[in-house]
N, C-alpha and C. Protein backbone atom coordinates (compact mmCIF):
# COMPACT_ATOMS: atom_id res chain seq x y z
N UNK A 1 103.86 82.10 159.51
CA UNK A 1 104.92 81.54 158.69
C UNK A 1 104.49 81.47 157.22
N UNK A 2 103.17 80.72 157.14
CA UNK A 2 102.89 81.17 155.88
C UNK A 2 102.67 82.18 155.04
N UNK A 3 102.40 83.72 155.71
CA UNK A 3 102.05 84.85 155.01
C UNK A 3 104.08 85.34 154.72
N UNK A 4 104.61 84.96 155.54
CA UNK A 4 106.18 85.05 155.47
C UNK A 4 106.27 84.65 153.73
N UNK A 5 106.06 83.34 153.64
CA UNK A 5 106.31 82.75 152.46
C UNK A 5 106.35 82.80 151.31
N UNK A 6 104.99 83.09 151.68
CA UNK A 6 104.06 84.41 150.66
C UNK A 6 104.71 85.51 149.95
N UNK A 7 105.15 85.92 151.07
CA UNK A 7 105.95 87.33 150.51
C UNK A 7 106.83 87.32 150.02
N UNK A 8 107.94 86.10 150.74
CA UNK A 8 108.98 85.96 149.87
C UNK A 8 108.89 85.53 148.45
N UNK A 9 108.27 84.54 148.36
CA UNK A 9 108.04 84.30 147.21
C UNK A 9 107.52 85.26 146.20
N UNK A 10 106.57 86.23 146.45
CA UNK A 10 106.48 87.90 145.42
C UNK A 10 107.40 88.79 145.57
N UNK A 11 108.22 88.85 146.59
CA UNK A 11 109.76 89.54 146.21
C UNK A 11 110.70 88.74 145.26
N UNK A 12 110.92 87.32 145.35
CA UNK A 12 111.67 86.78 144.43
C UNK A 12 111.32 87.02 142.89
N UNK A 13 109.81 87.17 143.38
CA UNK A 13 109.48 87.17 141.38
C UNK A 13 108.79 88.41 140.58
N UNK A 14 109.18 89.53 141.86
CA UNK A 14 108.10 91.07 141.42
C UNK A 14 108.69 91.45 140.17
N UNK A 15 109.79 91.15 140.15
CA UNK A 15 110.35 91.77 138.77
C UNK A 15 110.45 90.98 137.70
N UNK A 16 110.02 89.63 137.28
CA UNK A 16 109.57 88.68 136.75
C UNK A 16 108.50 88.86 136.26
N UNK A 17 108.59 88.15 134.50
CA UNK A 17 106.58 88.26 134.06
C UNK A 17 107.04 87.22 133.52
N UNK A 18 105.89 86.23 133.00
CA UNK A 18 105.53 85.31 132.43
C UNK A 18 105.13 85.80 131.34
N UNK A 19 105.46 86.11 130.14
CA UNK A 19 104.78 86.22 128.69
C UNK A 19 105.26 84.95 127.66
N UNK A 20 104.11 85.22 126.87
CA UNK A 20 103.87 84.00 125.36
C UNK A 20 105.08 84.56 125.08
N UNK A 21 105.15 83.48 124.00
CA UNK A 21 106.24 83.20 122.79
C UNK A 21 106.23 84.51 121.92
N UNK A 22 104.93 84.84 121.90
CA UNK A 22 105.07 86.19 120.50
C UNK A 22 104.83 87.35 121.22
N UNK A 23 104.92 87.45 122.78
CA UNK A 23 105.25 88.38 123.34
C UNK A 23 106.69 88.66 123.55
N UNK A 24 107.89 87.64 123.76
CA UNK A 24 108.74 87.68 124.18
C UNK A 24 109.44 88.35 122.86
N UNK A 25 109.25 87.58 121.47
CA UNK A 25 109.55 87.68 120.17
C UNK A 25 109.52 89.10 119.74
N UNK A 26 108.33 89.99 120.15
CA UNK A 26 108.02 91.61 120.05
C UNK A 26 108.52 91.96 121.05
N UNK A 27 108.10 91.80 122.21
CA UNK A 27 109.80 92.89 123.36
C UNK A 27 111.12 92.62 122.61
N UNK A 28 111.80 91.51 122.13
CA UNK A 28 113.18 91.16 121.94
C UNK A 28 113.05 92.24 121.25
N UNK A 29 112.43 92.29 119.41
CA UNK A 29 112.82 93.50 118.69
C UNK A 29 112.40 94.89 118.79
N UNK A 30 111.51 95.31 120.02
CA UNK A 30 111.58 96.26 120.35
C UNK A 30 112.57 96.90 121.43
N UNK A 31 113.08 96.21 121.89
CA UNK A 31 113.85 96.33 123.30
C UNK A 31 114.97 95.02 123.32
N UNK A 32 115.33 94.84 122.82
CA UNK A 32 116.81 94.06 122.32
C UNK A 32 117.81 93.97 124.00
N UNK A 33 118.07 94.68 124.38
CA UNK A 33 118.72 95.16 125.67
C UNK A 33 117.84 94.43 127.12
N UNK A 34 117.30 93.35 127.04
CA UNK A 34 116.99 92.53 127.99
C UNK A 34 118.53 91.96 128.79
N UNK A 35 117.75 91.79 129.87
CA UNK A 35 118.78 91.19 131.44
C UNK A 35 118.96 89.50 130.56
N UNK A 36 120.31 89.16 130.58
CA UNK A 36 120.70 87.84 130.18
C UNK A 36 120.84 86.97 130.88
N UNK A 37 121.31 85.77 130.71
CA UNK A 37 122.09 85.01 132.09
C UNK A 37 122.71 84.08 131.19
N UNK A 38 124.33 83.77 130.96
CA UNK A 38 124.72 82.87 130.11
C UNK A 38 124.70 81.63 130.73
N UNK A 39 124.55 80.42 130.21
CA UNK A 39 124.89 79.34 131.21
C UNK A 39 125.93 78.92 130.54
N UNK A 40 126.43 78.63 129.16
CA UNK A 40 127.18 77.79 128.75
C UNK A 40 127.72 79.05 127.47
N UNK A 41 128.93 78.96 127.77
CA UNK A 41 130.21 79.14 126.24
C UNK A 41 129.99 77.90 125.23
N UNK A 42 130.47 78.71 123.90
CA UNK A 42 130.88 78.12 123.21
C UNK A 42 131.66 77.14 123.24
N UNK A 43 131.20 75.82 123.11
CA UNK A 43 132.03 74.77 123.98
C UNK A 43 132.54 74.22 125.32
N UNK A 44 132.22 75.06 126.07
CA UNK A 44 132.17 75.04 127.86
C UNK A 44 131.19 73.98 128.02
N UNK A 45 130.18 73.42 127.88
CA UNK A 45 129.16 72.80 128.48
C UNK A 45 128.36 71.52 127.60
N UNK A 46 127.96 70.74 128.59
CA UNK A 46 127.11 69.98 128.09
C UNK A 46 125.63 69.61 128.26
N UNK A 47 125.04 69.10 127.45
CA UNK A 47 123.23 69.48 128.14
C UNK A 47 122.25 68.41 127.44
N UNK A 48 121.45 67.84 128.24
CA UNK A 48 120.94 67.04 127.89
C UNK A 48 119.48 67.71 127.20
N UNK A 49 119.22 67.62 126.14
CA UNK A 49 117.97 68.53 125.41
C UNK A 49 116.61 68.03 125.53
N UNK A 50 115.72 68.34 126.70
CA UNK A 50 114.84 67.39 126.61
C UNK A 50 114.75 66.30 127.44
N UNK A 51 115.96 66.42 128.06
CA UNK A 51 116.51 64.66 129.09
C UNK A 51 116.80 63.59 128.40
N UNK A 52 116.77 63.82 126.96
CA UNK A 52 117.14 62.90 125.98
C UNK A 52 118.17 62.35 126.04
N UNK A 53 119.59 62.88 125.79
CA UNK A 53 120.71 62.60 125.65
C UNK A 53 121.50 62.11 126.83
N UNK A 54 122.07 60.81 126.68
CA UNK A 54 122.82 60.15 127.67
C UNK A 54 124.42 59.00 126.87
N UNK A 55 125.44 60.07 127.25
CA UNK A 55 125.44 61.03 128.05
C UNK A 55 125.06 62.74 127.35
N UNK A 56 125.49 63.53 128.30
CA UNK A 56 125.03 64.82 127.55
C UNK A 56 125.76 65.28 126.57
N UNK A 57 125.50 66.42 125.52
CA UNK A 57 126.14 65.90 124.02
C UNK A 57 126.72 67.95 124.61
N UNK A 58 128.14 68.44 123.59
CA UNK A 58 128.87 69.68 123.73
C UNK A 58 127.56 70.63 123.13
N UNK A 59 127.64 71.38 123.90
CA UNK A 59 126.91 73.05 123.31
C UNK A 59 127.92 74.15 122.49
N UNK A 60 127.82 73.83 121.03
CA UNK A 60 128.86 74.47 120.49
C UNK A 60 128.45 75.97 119.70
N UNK A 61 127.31 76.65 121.01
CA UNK A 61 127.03 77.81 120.61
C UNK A 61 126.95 78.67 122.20
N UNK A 62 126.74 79.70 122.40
CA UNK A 62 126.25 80.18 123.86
C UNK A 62 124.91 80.33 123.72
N UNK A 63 124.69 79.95 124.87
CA UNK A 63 123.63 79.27 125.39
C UNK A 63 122.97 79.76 127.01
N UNK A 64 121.81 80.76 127.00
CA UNK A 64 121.20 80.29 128.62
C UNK A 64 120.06 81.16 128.38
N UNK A 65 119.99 81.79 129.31
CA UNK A 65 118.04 82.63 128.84
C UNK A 65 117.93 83.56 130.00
N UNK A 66 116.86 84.27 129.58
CA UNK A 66 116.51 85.56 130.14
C UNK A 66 115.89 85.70 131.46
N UNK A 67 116.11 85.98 132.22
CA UNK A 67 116.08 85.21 133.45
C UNK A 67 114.53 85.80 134.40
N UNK A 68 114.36 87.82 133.66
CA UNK A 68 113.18 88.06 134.17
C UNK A 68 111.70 87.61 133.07
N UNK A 69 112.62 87.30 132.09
CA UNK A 69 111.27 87.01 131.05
C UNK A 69 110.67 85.23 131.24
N UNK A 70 109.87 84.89 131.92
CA UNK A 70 109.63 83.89 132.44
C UNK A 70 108.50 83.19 131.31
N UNK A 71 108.94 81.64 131.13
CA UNK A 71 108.21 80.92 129.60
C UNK A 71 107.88 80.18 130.77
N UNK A 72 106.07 80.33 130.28
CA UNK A 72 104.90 79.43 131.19
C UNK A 72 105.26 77.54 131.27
N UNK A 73 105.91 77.43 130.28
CA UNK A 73 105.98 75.85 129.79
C UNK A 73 106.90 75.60 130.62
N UNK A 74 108.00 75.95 131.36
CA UNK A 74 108.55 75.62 132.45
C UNK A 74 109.03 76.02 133.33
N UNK A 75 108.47 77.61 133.82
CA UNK A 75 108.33 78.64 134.89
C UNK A 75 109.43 78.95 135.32
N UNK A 76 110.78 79.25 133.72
CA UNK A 76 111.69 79.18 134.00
C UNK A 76 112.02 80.35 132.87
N UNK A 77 113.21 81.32 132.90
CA UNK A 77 113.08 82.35 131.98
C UNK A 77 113.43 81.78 130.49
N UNK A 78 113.07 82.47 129.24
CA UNK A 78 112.83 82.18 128.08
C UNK A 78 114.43 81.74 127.72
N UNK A 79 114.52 81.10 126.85
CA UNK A 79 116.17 80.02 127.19
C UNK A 79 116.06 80.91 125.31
N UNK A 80 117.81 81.03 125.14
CA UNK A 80 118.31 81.70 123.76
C UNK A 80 119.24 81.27 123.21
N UNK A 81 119.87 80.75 122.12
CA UNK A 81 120.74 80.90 121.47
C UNK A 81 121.51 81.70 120.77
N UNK A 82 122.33 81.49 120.98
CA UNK A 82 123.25 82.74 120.10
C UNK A 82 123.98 82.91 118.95
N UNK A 83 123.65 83.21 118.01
CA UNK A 83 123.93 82.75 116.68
C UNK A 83 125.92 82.74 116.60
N UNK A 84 126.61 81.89 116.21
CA UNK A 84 128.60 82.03 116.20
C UNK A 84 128.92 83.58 115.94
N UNK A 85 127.82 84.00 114.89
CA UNK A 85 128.86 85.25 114.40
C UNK A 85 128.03 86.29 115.21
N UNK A 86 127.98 86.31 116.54
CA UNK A 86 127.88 87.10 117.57
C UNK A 86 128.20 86.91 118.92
N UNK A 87 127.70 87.93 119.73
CA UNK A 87 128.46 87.70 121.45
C UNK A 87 127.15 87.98 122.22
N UNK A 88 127.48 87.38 123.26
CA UNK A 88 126.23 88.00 124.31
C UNK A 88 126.56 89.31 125.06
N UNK A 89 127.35 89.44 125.03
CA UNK A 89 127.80 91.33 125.10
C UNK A 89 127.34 92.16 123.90
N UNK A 90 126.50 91.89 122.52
CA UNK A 90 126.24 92.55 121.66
C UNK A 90 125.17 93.12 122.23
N UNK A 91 124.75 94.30 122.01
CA UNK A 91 123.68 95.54 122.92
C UNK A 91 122.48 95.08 121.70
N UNK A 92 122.67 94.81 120.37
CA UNK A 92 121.28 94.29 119.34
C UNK A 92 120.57 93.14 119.37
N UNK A 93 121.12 91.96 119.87
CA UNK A 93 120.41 90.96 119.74
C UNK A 93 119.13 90.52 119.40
N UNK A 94 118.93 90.44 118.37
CA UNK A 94 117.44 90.48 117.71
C UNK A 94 117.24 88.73 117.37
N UNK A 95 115.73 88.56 117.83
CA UNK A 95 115.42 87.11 117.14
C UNK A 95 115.63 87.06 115.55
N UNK A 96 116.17 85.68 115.06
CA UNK A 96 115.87 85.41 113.99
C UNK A 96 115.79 84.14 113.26
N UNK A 97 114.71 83.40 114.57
CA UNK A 97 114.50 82.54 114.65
C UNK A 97 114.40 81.47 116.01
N UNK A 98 114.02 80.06 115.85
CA UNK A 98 113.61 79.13 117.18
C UNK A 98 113.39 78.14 116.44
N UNK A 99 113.91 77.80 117.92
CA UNK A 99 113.70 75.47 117.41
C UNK A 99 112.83 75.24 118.66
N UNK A 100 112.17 74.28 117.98
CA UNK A 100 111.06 73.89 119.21
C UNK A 100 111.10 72.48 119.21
N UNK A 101 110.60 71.82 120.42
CA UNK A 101 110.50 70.51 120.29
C UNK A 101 109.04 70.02 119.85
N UNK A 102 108.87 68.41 119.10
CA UNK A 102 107.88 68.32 119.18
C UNK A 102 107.25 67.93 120.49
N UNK A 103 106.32 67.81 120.75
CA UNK A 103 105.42 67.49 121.60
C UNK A 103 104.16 66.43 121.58
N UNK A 104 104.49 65.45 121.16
CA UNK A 104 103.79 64.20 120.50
C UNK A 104 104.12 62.90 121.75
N UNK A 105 103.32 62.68 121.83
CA UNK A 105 103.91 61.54 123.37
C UNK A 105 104.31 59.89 122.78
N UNK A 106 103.61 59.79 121.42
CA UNK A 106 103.50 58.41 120.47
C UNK A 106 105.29 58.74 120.20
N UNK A 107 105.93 59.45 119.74
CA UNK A 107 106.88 59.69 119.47
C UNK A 107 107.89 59.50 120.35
N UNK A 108 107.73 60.35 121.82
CA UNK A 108 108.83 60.46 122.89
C UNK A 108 108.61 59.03 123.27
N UNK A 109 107.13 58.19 123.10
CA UNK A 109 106.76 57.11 123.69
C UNK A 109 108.04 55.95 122.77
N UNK A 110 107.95 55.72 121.46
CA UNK A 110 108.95 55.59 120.68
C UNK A 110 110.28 54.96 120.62
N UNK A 111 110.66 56.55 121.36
CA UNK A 111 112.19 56.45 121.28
C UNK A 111 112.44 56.27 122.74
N UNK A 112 111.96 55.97 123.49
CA UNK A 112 111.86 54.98 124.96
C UNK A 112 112.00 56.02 126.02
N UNK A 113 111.18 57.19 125.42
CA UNK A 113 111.34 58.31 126.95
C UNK A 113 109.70 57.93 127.47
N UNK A 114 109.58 57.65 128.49
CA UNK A 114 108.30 57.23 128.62
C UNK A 114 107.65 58.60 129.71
N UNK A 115 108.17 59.71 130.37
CA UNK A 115 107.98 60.71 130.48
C UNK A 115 108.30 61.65 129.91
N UNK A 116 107.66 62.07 128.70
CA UNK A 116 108.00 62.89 127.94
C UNK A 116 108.03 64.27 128.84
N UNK A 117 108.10 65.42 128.74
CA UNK A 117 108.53 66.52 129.59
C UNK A 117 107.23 67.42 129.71
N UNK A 118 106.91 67.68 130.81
CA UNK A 118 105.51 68.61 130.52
C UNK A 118 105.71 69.78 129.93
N UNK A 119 104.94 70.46 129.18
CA UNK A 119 104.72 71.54 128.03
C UNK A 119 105.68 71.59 127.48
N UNK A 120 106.12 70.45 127.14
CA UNK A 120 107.98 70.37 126.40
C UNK A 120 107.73 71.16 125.01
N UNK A 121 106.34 71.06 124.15
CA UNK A 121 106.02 72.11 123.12
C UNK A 121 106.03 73.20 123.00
N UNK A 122 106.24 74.13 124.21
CA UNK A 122 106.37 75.18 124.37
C UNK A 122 107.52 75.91 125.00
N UNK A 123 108.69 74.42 124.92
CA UNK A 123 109.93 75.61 125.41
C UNK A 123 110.90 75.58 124.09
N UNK A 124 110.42 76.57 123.37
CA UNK A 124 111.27 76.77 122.83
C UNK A 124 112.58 77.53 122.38
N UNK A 125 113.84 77.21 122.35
CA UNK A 125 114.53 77.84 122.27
C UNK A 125 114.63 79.04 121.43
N UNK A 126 114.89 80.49 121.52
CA UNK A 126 114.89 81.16 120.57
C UNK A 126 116.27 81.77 120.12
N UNK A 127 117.05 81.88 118.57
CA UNK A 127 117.85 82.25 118.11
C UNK A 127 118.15 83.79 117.89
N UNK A 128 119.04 84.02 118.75
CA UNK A 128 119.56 85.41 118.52
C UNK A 128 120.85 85.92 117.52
N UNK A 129 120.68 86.33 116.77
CA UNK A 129 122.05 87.37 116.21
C UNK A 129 122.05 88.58 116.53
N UNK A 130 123.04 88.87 116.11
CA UNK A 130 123.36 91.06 116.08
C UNK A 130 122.75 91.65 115.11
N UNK A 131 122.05 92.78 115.70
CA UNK A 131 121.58 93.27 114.23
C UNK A 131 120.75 92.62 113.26
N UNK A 132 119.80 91.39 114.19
CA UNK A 132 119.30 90.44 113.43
C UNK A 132 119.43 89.93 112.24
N UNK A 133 121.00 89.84 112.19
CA UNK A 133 121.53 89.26 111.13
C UNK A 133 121.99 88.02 111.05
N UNK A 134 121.67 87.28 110.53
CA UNK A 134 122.68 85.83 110.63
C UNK A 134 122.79 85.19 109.02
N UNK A 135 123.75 84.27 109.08
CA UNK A 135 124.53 83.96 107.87
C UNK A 135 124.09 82.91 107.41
N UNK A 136 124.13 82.39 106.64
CA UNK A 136 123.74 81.33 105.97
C UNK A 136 124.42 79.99 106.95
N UNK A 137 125.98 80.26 106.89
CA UNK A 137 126.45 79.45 107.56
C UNK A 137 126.25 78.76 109.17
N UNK A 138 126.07 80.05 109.43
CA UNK A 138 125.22 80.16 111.25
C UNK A 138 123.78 79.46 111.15
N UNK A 139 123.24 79.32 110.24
CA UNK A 139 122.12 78.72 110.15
C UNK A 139 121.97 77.37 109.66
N UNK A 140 122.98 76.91 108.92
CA UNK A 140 123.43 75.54 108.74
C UNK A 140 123.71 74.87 109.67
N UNK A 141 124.68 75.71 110.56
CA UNK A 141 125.79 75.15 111.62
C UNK A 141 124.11 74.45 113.06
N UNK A 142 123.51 75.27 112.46
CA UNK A 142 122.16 75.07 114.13
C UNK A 142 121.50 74.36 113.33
N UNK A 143 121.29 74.17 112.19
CA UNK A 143 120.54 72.89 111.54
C UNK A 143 121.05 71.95 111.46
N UNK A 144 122.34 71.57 111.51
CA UNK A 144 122.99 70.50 111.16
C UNK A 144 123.68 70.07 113.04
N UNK A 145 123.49 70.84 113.90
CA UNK A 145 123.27 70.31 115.39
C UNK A 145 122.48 69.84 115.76
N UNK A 146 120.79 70.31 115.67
CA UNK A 146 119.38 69.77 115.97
C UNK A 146 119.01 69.02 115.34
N UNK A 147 119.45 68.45 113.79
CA UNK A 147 119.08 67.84 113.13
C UNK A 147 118.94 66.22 113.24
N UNK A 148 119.93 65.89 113.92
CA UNK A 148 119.64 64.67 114.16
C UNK A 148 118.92 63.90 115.64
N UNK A 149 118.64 64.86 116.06
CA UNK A 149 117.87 64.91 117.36
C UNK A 149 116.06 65.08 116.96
N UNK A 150 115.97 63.78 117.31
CA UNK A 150 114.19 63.40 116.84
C UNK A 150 113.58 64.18 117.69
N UNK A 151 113.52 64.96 118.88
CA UNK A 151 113.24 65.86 119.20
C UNK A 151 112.62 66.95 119.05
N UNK A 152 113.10 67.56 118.15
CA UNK A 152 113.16 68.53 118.00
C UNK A 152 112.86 69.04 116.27
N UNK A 153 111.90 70.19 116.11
CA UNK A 153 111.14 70.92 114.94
C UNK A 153 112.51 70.91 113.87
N UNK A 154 112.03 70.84 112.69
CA UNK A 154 113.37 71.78 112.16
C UNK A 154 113.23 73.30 112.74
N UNK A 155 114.38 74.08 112.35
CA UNK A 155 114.89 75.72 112.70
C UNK A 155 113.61 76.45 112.01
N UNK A 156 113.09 77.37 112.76
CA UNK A 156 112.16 78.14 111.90
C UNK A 156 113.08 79.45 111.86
N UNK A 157 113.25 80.17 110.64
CA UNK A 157 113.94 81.72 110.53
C UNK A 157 113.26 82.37 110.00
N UNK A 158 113.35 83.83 110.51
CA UNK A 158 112.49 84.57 110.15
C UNK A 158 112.98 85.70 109.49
């Protein structure tokens, strides 16, 4: 039963890798055309960032992650944003940019999360546009969402 298990479990994930942050960042702009998985529309959904938010606050961008590209920090595929002035049907999607959380426990300790999230420093969301282009405004609009969430890095763009 156990060698059963075994196996299943390396069929579920043969086509799955685990790569870093600046691996995922160099496949995206070399190979743009990664397997997606949306979870949330523009406005469809709500999500607690972190387990922070109660109740959970609107996702007013699309939102979900790559489902064979697997981020070690929570053995779960690399999670994306999508910049407004694009679609997740766009064939370019290039990074151009990520928000990360901090990862400070004095802090999460703080603001009264007393389990802060394991390798919560390392999931970070990464920002996609078309054509790795994004607007000034698109970049306001995701700074001025994360922004008031102690959480979380300011936007890094690249």
């Amino acid at each position: 039963m156990k060698l059963l298990l075994e196996n299943w479990r390396e069929y579920l994930t043969e086509d799955k890798r685990t790569i870093s942050f600046d691996e995922v960042i160099e496949l995206l702009r070399n190979d743009p055309d990664q397997e997606r998985s949306l979870d949330f529309r523009v406005g469809e959904g709500h999500k607690s960032w972190g387990g922070v938010e109660d109740p959970k606050v609107l996702v007013p961008f699309d939102y979900g992650e790559f489902p064979k590209l697997i981020n070690a920090a929570d053995n779960m595929g690399w999670d994306f944003i999508i910049a407004r002035g694009s679609d997740v049907e766009d064939k370019n999607l290039q990074p151009v940019g990520h928000i990360s959380y901090y990862e400070d426990k004095e802090l999460w300790d703080s603001h009264g999360i007393d389990d802060m999230p394991e390798n919560v420093g390392g999931n970070s969301k990464i920002v996609l546009a078309n054509d790795g282009d994004i607007s000034d405004g698109d970049k306001a609009h995701l700074t001025e969402y994360f922004g008031p969430m102690w959480q979380f890095k300011e936007p890094e763009w690249y």
